[in-house]
Protein backbone atom coordinates (compact mmCIF):
# COMPACT_ATOMS: atom_id res chain seq x y z
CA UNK A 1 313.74 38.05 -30.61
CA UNK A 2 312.66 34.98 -28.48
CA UNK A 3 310.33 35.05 -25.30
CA UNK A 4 313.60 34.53 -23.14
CA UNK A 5 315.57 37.18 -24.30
CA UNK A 6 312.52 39.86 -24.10
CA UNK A 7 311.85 38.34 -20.50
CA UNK A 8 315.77 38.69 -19.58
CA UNK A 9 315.72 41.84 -20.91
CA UNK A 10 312.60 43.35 -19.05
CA UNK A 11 313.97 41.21 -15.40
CA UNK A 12 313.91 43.59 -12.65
CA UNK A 13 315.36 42.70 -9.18
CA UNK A 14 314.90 44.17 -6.15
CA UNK A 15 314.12 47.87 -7.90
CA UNK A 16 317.41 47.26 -9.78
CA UNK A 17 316.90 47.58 -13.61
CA UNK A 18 319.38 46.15 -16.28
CA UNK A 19 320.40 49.43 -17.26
CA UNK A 20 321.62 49.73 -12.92
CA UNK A 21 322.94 46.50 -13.11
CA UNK A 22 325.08 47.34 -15.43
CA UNK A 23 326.13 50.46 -14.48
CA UNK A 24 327.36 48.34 -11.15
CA UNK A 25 328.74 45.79 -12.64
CA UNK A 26 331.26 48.52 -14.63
CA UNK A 27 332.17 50.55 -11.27
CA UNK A 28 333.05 46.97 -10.09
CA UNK A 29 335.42 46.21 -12.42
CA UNK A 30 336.90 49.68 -12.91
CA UNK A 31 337.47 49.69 -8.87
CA UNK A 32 339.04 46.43 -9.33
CA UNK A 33 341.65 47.88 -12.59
CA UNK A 34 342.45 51.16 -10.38
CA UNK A 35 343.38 48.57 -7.45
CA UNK A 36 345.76 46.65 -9.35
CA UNK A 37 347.20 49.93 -11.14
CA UNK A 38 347.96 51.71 -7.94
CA UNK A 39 349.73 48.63 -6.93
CA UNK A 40 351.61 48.14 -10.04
CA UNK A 41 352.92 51.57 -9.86
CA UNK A 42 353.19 51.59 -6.65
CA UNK A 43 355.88 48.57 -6.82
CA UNK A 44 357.13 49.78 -9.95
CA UNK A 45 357.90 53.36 -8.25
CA UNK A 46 359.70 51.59 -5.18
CA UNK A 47 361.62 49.31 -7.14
CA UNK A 48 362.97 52.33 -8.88
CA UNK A 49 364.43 53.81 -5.80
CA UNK A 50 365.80 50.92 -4.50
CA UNK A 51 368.00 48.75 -6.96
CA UNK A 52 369.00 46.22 -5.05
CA UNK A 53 365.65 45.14 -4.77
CA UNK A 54 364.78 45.71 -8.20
CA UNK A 55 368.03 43.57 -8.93
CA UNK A 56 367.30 40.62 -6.57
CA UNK A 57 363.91 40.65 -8.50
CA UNK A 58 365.08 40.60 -12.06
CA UNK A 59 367.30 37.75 -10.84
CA UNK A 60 364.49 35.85 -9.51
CA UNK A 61 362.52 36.45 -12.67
CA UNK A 62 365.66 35.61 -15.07
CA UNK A 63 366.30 31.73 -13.19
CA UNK A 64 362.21 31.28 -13.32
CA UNK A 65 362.11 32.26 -16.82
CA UNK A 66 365.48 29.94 -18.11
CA UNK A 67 363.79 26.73 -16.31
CA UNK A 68 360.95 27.37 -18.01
CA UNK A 69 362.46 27.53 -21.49
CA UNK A 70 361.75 31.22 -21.76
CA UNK A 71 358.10 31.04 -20.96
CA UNK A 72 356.02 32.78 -18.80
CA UNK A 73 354.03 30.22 -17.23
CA UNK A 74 351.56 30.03 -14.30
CA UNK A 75 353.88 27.28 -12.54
CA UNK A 76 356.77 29.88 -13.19
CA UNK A 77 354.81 32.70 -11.74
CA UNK A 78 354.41 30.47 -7.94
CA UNK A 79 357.80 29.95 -7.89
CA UNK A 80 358.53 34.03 -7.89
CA UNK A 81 358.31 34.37 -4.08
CA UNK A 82 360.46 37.45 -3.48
CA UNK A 83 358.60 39.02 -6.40
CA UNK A 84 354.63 38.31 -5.15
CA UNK A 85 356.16 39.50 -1.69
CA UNK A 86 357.27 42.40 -3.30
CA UNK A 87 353.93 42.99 -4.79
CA UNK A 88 352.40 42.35 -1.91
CA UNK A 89 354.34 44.55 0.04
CA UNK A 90 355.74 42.12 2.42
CA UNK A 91 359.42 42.75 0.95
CA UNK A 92 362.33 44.29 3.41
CA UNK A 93 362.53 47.39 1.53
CA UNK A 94 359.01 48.23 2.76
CA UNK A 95 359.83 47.51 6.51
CA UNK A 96 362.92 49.71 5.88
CA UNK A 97 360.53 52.58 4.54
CA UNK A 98 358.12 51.52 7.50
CA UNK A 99 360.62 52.36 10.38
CA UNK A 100 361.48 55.83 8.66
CA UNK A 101 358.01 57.18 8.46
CA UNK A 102 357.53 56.95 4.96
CA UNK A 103 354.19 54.92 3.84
């Protein structure tokens, strides 16, 4: 073991040691996977109640998918605007759910 990797090993900062940093740096990403899950089936759940939605999504998705020869691609993924405002819950179906009292 080198001099660098024994002194990267032993680095303490601010009373935090590697064993801390760690454990921070894992509740920071497992906060950031339990975001995205509860939004995923969060949309997923809503989608299934309303299929018109769900419909005018799959359409969007289908057109996307056939101009880019069947492949997902990040260009492909910008053009889906009714799906990231479904995702981001900007869609009608959540203003509809909004004015009935359901969050």
């Amino acid at each position: 073991m080198s001099n660098v990797t024994v002194h990267i090993l032993c680095f303490n900062v601010s009373g935090l040691s590697m064993n801390s940093l760690a454990a921070q740096a894992f509740v920071f990403f497992v906060g950031g996977f339990e975001t995205s899950s509860s939004t995923m089936t969060f949309c997923l759940y809503e989608l299934s109640l309303h299929q018109d939605i769900q419909d005018r999504v799959r359409e969007e998705i289908d057109v996307v998918l056939q101009k880019h020869d069947g492949k997902l691609t990040y260009e492909g993924i910008l053009e889906m605007e009714y799906l990231d405002k479904v995702v981001l819950g900007k869609a009608d179906f959540l203003k509809i759910l909004r004015k009935q009292g359901i969050h």
